[in-house]
C-alpha atoms as a PDB file:
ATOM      1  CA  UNK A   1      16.994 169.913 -47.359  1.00  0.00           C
ATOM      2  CA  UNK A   2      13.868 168.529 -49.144  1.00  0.00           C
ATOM      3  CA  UNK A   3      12.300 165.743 -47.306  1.00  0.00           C
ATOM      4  CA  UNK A   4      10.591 164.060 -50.736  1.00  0.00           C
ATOM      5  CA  UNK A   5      13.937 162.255 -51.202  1.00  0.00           C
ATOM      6  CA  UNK A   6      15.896 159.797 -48.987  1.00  0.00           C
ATOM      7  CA  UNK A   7      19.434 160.152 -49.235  1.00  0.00           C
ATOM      8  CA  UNK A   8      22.262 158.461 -48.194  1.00  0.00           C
ATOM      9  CA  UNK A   9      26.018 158.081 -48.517  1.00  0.00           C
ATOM     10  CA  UNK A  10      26.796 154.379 -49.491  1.00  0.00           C
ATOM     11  CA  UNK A  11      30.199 154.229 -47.394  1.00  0.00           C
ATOM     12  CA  UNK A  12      28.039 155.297 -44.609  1.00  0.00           C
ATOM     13  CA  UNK A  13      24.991 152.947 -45.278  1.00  0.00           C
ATOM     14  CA  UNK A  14      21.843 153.010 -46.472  1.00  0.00           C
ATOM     15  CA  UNK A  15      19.439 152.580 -43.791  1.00  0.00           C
ATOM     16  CA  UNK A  16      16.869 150.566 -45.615  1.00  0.00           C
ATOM     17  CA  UNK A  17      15.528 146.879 -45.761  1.00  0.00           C
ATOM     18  CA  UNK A  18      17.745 146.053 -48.404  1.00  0.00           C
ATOM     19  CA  UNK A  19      19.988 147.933 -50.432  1.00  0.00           C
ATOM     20  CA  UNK A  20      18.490 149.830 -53.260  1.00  0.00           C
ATOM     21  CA  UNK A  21      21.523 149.983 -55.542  1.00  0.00           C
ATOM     22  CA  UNK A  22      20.502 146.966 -57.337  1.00  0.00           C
ATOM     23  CA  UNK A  23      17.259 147.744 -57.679  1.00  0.00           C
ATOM     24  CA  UNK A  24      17.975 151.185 -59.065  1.00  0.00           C
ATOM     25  CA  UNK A  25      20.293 149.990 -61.932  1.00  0.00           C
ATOM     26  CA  UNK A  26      17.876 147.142 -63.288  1.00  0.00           C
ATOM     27  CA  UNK A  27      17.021 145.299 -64.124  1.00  0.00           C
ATOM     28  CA  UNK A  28      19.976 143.729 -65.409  1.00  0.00           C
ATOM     29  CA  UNK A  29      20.595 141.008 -68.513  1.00  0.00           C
ATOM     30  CA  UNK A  30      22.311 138.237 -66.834  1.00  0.00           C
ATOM     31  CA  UNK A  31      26.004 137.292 -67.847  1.00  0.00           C
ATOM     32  CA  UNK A  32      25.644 133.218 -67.935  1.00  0.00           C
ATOM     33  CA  UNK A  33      29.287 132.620 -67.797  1.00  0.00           C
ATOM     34  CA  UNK A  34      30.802 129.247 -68.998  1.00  0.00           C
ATOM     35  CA  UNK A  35      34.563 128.667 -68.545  1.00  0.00           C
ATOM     36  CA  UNK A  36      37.294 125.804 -68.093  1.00  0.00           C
ATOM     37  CA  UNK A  37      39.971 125.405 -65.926  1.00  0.00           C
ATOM     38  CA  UNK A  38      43.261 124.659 -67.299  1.00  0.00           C
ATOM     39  CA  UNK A  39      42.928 120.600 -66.264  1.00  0.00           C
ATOM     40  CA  UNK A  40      39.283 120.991 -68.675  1.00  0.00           C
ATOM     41  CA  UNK A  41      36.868 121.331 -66.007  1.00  0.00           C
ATOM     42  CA  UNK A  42      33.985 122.994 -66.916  1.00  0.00           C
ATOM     43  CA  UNK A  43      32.332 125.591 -64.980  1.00  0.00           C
ATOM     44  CA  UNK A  44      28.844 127.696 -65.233  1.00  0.00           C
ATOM     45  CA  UNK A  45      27.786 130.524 -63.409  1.00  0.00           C
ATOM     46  CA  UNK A  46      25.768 133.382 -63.572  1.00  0.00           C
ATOM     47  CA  UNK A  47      26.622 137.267 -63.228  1.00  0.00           C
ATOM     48  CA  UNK A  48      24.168 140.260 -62.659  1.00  0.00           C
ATOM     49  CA  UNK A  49      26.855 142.534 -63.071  1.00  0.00           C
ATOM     50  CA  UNK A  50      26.961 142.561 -67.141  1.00  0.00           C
ATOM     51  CA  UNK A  51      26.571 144.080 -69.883  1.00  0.00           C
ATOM     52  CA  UNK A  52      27.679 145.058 -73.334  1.00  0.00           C
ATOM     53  CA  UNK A  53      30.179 147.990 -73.896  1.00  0.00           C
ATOM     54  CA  UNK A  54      31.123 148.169 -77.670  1.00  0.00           C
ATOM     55  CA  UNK A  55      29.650 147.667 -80.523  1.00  0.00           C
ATOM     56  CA  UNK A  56      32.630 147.205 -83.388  1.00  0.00           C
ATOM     57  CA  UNK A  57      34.401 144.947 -82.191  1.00  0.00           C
ATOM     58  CA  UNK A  58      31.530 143.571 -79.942  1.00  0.00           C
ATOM     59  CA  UNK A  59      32.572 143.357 -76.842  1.00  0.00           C
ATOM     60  CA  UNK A  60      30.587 142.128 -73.409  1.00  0.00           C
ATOM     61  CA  UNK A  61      31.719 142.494 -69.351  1.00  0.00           C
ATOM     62  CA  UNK A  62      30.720 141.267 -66.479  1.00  0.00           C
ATOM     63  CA  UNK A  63      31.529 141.861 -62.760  1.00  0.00           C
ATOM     64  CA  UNK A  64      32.558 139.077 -60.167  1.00  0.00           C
ATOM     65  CA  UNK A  65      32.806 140.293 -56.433  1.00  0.00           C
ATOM     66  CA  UNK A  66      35.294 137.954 -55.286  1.00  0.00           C
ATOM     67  CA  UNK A  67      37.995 136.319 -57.257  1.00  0.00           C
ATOM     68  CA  UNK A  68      35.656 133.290 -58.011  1.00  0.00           C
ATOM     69  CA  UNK A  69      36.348 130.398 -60.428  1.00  0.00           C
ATOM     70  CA  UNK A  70      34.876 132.069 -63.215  1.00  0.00           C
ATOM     71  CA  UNK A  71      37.204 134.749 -63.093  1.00  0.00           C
ATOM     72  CA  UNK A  72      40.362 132.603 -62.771  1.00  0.00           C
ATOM     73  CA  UNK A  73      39.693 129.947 -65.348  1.00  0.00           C
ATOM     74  CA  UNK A  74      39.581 132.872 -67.771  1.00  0.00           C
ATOM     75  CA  UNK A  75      42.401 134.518 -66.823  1.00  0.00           C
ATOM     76  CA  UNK A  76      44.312 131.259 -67.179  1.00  0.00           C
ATOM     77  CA  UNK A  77      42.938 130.381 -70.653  1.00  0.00           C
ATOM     78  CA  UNK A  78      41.689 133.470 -71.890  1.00  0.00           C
ATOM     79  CA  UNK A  79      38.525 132.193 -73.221  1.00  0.00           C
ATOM     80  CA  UNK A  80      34.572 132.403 -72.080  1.00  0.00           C
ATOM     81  CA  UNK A  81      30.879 132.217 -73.419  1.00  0.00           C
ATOM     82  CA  UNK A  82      28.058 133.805 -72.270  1.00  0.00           C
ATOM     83  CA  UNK A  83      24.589 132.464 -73.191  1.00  0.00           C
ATOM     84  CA  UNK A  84      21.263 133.513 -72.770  1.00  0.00           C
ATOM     85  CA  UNK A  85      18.737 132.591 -69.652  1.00  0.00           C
ATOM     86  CA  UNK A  86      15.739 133.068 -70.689  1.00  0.00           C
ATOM     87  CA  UNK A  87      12.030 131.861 -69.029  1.00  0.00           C
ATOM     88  CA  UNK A  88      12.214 128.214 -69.615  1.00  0.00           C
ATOM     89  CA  UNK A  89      15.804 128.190 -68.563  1.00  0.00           C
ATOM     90  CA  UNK A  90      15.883 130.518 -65.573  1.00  0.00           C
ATOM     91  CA  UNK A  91      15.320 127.850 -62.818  1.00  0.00           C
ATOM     92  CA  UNK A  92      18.415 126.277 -64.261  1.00  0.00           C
ATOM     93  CA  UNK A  93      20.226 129.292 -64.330  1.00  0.00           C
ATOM     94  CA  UNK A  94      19.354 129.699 -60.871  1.00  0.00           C
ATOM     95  CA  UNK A  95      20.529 126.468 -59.803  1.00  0.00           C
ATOM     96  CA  UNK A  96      24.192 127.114 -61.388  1.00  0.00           C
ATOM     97  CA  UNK A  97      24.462 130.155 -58.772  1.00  0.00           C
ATOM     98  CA  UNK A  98      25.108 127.552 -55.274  1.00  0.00           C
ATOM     99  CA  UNK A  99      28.017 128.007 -53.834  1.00  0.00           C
ATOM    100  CA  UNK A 100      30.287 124.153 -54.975  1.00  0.00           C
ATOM    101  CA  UNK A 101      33.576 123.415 -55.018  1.00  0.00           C
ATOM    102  CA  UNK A 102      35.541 124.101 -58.074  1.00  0.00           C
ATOM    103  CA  UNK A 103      35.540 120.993 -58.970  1.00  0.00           C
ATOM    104  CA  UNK A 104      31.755 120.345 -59.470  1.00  0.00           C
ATOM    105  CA  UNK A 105      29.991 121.368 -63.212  1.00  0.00           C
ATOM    106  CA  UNK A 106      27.282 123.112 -63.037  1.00  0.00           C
ATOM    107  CA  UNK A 107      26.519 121.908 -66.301  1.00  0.00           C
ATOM    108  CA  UNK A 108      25.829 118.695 -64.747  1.00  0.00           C
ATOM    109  CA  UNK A 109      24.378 120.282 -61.550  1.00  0.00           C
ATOM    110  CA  UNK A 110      21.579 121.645 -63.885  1.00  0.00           C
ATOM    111  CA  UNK A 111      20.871 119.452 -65.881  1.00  0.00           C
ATOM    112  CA  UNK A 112      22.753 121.113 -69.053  1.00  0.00           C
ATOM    113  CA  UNK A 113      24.508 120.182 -72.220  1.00  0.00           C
ATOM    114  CA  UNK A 114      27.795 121.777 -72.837  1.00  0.00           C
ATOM    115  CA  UNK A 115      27.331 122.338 -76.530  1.00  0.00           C
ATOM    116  CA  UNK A 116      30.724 122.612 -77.988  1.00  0.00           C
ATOM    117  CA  UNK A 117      32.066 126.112 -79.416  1.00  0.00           C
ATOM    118  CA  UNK A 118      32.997 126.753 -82.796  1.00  0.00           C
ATOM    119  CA  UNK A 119      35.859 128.881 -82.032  1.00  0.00           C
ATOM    120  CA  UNK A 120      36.821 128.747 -78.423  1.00  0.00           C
ATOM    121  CA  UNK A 121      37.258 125.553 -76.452  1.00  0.00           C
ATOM    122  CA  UNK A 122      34.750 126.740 -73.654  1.00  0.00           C
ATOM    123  CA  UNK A 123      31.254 125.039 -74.700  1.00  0.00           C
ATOM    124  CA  UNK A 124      28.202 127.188 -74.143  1.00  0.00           C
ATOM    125  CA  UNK A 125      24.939 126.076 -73.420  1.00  0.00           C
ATOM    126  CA  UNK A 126      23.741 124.022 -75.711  1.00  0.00           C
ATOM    127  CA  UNK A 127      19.517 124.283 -74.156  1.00  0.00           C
ATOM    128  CA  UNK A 128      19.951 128.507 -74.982  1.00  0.00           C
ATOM    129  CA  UNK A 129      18.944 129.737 -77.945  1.00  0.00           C
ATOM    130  CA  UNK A 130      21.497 132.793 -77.667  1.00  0.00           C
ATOM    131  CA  UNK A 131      25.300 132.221 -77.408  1.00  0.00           C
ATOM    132  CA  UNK A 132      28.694 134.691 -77.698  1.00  0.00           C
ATOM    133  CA  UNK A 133      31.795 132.740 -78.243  1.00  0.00           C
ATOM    134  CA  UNK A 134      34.232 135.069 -76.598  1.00  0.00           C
ATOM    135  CA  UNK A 135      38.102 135.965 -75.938  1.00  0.00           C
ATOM    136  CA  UNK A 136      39.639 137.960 -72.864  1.00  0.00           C
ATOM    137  CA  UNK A 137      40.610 141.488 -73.767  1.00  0.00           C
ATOM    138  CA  UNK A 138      40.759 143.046 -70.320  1.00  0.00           C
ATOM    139  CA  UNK A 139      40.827 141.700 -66.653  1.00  0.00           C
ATOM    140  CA  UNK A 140      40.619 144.493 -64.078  1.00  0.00           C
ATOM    141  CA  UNK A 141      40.584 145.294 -60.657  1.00  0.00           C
ATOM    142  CA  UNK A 142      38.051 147.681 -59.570  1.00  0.00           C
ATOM    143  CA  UNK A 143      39.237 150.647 -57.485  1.00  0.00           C
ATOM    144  CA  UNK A 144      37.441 153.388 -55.152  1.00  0.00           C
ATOM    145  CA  UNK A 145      37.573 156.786 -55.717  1.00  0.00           C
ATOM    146  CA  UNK A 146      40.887 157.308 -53.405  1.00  0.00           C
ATOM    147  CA  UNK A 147      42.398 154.487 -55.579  1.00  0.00           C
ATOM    148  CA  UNK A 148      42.052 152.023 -53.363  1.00  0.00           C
ATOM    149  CA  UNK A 149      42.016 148.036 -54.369  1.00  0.00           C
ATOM    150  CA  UNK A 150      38.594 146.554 -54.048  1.00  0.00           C
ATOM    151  CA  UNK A 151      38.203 142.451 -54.336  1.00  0.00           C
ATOM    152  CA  UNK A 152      35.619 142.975 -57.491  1.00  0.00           C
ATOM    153  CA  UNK A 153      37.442 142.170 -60.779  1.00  0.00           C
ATOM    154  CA  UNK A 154      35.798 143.348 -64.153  1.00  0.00           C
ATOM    155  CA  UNK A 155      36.138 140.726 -67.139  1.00  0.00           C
ATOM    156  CA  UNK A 156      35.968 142.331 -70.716  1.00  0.00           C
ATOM    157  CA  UNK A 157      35.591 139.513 -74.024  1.00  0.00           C
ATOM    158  CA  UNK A 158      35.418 140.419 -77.510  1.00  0.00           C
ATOM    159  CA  UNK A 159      32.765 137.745 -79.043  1.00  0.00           C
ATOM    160  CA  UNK A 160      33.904 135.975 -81.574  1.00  0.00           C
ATOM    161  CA  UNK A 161      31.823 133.995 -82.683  1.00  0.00           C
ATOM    162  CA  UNK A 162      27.330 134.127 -82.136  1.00  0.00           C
ATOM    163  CA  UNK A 163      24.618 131.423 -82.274  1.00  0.00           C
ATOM    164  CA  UNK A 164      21.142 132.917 -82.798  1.00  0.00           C
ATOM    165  CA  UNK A 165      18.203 130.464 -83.225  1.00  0.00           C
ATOM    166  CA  UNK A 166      16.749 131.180 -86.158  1.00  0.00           C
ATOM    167  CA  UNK A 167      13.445 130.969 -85.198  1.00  0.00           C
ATOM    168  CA  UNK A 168      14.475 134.766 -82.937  1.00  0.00           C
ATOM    169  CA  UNK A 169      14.900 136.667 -86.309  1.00  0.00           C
ATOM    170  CA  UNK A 170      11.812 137.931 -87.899  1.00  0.00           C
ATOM    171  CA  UNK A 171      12.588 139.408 -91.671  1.00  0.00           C
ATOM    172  CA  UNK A 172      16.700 139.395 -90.816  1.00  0.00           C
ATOM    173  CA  UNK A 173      15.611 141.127 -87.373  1.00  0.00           C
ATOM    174  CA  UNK A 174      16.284 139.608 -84.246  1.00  0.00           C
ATOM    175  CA  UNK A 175      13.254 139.709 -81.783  1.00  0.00           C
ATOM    176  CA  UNK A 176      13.874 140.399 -78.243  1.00  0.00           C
ATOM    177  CA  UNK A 177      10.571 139.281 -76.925  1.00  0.00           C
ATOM    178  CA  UNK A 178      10.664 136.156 -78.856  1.00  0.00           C
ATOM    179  CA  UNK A 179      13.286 134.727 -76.607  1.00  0.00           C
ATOM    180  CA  UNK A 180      11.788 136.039 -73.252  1.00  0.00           C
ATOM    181  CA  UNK A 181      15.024 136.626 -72.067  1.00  0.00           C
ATOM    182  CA  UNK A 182      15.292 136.918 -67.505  1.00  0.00           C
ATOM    183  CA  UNK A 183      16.751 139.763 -66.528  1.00  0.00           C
ATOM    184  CA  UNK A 184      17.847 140.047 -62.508  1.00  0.00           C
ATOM    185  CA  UNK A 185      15.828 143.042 -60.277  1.00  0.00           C
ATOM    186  CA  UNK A 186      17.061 144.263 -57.217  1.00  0.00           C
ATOM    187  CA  UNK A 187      15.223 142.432 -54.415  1.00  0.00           C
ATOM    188  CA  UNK A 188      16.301 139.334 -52.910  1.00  0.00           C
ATOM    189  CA  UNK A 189      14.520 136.990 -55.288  1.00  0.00           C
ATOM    190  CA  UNK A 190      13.192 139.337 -57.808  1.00  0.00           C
ATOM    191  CA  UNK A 191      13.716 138.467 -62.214  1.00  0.00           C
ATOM    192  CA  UNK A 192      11.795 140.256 -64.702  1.00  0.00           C
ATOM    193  CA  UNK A 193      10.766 138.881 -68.544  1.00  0.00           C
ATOM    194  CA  UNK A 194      10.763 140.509 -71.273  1.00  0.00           C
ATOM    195  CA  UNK A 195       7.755 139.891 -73.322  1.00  0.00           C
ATOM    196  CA  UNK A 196       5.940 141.839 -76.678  1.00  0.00           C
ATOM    197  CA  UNK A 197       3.476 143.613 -74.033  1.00  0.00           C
ATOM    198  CA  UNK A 198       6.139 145.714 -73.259  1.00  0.00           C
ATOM    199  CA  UNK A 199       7.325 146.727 -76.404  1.00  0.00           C
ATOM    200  CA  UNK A 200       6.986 150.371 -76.845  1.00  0.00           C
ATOM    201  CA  UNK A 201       9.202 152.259 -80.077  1.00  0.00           C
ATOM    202  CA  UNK A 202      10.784 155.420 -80.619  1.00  0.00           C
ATOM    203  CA  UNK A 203      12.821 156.525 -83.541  1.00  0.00           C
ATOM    204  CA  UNK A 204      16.241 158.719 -82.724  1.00  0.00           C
ATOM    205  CA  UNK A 205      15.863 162.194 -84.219  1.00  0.00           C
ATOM    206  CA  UNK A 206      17.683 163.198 -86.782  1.00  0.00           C
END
C-alpha cells in the first residue's frame, strides 16, 4: 500500500487534527437561511452545507445536522430565503451562527433589516445585495449506506422570486467578483473571498 497517501475509513476515524472532509469539499457558498415560525418569528442562520442542484426550475439545498429551527419553521410554512454573505457582511453572518433560543432574531442579533419578500412572507436580508425568494419542494432525512436514519435533514426550495443589485451585472452579466461573495473552508475559522484576481476562463468544447 503506497505510503504518499493517508487513508482512512470515516466510521473508523480520521486520525488527524481536525477532520479533513470539510476542507476537501470547499470551499463552500454559504446558505444564509431566513425563515418564520408559524407565530411570525423570524429566524436567520447560516448553512455550509448548500448548494444549488437544478437549473430549470432553479432550485437550491442546504443541509442542517440537527433538526434546528431553521429546518422546522420551513417545514411548518413551507417557505425560506437565502441571501448572499459576502465581505462586508460576513462578520454579521457570523454572528447569526450562536447558539439562542428560538425565540431570539438574529436579524436583530446582527444588526439586520428583514427586507420584506415579494412573493413569500419570509423577509430576506435587506443589507445583501443577492436574494432567492424560495418555496419547499423536498424535506429529507439523510440515510447511511445500510439505510440507516441519520439526524441531518436536507431542505430543497425552488426560488421563486431573485433580487440582484444592479450594480453586480456588467452588460446583462452578473459578476461574481463584484459581490465578493464568503465562502466557508474547512478549518475551524477558515472563509475564503472571491475576488477578480482569481478569475481564470475556459470555454466548454464543443
Amino acid at each position: 500500500m503506497s505510503t504518499d497517501f493517508h487513508f482512512y475509513e470515516p466510521f473508523k476515524g480520521h486520525g488527524l487534527a481536525h477532520d479533513p472532509f470539510n476542507s476537501i469539499v470547499g470551499p463552500r457558498p454559504i446558505g444564509w437561511i431566513s425563515s418564520r415560525d408559524a407565530t411570525g418569528l423570524l429566524n436567520l442562520a447560516p448553512y455550509s452545507f448548500f448548494n444549488a442542484f437544478n437549473y430549470t426550475p432553479p432550485i437550491i439545498g442546504f443541509a442542517s445536522t440537527g433538526y434546528k429551527d431553521s429546518v422546522r419553521n420551513i417545514e411548518r410554512t413551507g417557505e425560506f430565503a437565502w441571501s448572499l454573505t459576502t465581505r462586508t457582511l460576513a462578520q454579521a453572518m457570523n454572528e447569526t451562527a450562536a447558539t439562542v433560543g428560538p425565540e431570539i432574531d438574529e436579524f436583530a442579533l446582527a444588526g439586520l433589516t428583514p427586507e420584506p419578500s415579494r412573493l413569500i412572507q419570509v423577509p430576506r436580508v435587506g443589507e445583501s445585495p443577492v436574494s432567492f425568494e424560495c418555496r419547499l419542494t423536498q424535506l429529507i432525512q439523510l440515510r447511511t449506506a445500510a439505510g440507516q436514519e441519520v439526524t441531518t435533514w436536507l431542505v430543497l426550495g425552488e426560488v421563486v422570486a431573485i433580487h440582484i443589485a444592479k450594480h453586480l451585472l456588467r452588460d446583462g452579466v452578473y459578476d461574481t467578483t463584484l459581490a465578493h461573495p464568503v465562502l466557508r473552508g474547512g478549518g475551524p475559522g477558515d472563509y475564503f473571498e472571491i475576488n477578480a484576481e482569481q478569475r481564470f476562463r475556459m470555454n466548454r468544447p464543443r
